[in-house]
C-alpha atoms as a PDB file:
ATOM      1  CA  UNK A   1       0.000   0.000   0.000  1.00  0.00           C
ATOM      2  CA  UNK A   2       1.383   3.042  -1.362  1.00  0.00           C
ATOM      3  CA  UNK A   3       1.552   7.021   0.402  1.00  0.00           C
ATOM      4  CA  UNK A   4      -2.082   8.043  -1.588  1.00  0.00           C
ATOM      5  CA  UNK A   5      -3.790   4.943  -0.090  1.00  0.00           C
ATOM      6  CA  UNK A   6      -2.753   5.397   3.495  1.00  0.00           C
ATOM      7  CA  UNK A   7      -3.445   8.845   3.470  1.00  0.00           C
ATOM      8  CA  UNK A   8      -7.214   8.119   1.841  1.00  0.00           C
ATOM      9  CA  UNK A   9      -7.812   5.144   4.405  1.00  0.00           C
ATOM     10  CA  UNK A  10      -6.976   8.097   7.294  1.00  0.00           C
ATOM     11  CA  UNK A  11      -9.195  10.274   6.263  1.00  0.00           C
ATOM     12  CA  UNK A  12     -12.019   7.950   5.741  1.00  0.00           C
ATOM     13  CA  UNK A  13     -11.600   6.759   9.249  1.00  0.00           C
ATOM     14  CA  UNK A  14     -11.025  10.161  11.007  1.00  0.00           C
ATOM     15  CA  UNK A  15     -11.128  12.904   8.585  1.00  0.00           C
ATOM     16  CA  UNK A  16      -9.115  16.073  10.299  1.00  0.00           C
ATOM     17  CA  UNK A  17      -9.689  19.474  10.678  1.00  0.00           C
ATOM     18  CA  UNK A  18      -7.390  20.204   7.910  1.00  0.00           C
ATOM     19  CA  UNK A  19      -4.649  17.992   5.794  1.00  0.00           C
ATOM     20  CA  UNK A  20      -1.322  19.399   4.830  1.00  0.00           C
ATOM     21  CA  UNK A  21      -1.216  20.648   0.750  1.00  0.00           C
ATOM     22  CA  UNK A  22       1.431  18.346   0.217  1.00  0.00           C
ATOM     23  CA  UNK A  23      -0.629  15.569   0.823  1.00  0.00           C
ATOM     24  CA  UNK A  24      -3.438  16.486  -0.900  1.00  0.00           C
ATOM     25  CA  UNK A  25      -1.251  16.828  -3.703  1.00  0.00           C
ATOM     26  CA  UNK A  26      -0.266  13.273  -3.259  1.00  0.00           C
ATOM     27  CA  UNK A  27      -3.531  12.111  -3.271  1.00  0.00           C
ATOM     28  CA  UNK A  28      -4.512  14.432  -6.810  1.00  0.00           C
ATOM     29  CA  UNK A  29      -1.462  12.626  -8.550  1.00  0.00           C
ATOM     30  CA  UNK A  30      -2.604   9.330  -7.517  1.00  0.00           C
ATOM     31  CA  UNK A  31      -6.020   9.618  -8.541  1.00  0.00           C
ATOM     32  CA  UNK A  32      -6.374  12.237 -10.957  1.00  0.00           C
ATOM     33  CA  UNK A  33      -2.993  12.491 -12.847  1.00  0.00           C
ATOM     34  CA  UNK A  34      -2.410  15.543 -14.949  1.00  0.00           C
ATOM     35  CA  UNK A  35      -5.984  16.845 -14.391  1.00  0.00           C
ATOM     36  CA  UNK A  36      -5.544  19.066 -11.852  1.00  0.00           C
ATOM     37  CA  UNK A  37      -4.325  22.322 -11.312  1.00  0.00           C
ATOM     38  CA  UNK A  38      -3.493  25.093  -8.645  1.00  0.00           C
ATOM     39  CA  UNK A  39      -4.909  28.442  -9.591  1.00  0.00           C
ATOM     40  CA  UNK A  40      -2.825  31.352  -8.019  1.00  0.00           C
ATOM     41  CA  UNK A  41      -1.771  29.359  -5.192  1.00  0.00           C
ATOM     42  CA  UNK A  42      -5.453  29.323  -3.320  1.00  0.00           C
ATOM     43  CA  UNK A  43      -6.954  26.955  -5.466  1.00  0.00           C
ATOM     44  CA  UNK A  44      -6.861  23.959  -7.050  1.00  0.00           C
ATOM     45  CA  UNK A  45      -9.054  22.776 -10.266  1.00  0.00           C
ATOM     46  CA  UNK A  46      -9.363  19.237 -10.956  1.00  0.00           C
ATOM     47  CA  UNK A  47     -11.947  17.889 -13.951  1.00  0.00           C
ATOM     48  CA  UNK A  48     -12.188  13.930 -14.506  1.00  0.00           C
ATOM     49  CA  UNK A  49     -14.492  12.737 -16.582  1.00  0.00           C
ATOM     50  CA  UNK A  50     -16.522  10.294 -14.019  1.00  0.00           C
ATOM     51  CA  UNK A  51     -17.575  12.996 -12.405  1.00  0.00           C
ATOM     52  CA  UNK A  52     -19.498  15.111 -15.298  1.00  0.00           C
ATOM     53  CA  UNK A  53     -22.367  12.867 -14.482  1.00  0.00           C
ATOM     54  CA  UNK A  54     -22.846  13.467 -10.818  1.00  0.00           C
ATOM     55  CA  UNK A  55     -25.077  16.438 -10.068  1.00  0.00           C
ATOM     56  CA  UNK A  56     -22.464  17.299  -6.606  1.00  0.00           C
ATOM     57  CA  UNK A  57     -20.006  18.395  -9.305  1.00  0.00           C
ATOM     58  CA  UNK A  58     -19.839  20.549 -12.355  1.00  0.00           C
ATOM     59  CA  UNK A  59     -20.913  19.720 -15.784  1.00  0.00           C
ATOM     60  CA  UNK A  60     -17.364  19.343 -16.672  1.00  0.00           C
ATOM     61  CA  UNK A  61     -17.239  17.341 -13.813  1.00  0.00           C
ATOM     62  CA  UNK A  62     -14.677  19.432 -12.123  1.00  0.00           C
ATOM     63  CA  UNK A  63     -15.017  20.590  -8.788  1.00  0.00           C
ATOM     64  CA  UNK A  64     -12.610  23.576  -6.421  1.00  0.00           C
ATOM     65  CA  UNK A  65     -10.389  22.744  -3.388  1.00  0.00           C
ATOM     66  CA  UNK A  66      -9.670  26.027  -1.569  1.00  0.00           C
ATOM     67  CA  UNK A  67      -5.985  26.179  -0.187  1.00  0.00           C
ATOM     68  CA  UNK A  68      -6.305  28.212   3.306  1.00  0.00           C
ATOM     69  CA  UNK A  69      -3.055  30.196   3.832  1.00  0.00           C
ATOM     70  CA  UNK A  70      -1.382  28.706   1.046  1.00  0.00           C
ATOM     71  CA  UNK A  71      -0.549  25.387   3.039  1.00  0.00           C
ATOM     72  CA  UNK A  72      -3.490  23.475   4.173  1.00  0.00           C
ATOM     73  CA  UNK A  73      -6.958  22.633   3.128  1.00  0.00           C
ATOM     74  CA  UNK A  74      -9.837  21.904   5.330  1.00  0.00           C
ATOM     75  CA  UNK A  75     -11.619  18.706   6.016  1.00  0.00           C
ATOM     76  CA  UNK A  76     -14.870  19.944   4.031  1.00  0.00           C
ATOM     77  CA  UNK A  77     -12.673  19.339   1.043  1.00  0.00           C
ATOM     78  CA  UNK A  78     -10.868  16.369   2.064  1.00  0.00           C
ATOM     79  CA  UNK A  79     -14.630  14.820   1.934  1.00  0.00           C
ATOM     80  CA  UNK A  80     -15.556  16.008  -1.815  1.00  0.00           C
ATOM     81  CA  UNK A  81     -12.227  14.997  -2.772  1.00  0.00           C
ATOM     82  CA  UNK A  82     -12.782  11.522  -1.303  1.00  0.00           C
ATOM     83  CA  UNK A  83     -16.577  11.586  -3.098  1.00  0.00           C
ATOM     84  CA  UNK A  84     -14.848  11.890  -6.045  1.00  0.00           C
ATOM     85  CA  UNK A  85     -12.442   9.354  -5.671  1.00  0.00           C
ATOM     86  CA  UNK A  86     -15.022   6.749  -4.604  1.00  0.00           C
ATOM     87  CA  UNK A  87     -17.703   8.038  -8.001  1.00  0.00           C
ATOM     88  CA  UNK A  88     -14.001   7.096 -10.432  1.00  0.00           C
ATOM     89  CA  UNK A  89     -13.256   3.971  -8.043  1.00  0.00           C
ATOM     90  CA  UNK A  90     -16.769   2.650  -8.903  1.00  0.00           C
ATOM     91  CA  UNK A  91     -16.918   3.990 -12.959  1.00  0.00           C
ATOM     92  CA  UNK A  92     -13.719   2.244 -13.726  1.00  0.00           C
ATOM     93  CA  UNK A  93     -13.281  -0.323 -11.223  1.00  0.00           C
ATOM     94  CA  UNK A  94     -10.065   0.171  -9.919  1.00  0.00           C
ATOM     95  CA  UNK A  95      -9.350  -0.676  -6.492  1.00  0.00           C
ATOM     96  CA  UNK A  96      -7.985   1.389  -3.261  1.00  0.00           C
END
């Protein structure tokens, strides 16, 4: 088991206050590789596919992760981003 899937098994069991960027980042690469991007440093972008179906997200299936002081991002997030992961997990059937 690999850095992204530790860090997505700890937040499904206790999901904190706030993660570290850097490990969000982790976590983007893993699952959404080259389809994400930080806007100006307070935001990140990231489109797949899967998601353009979902009503939760946009219809480009993208959604926004707010970066709070440039270094961490809040738990609120941490939850869409692991929605999102689960909605690809379950279109393509790859495993965790």
């Amino acid at each position: 088991m690999g850095k992204p899937e530790k860090l997505l098994r700890k937040w499904r069991r206790n999901r904190p206050k706030e993660a570290r960027l850097n490990e969000v980042k982790t976590v983007l690469n893993a699952y959404f590789p080259g389809l994400w991007e930080q806007k100006s440093g307070s935001h990140i972008v990231v489109k797949h596919e899967s998601l353009k179906k979902e009503p939760s997200f946009g219809p480009n299936g993208e959604f926004t992760v707010a970066v709070k002081g440039g270094q961490k991002v809040k738990g609120f997030y941490l939850k869409i981003i692991l929605r999102a992961i689960e909605i690809i997990i379950e279109e393509e059937g790859l495993e965790t």
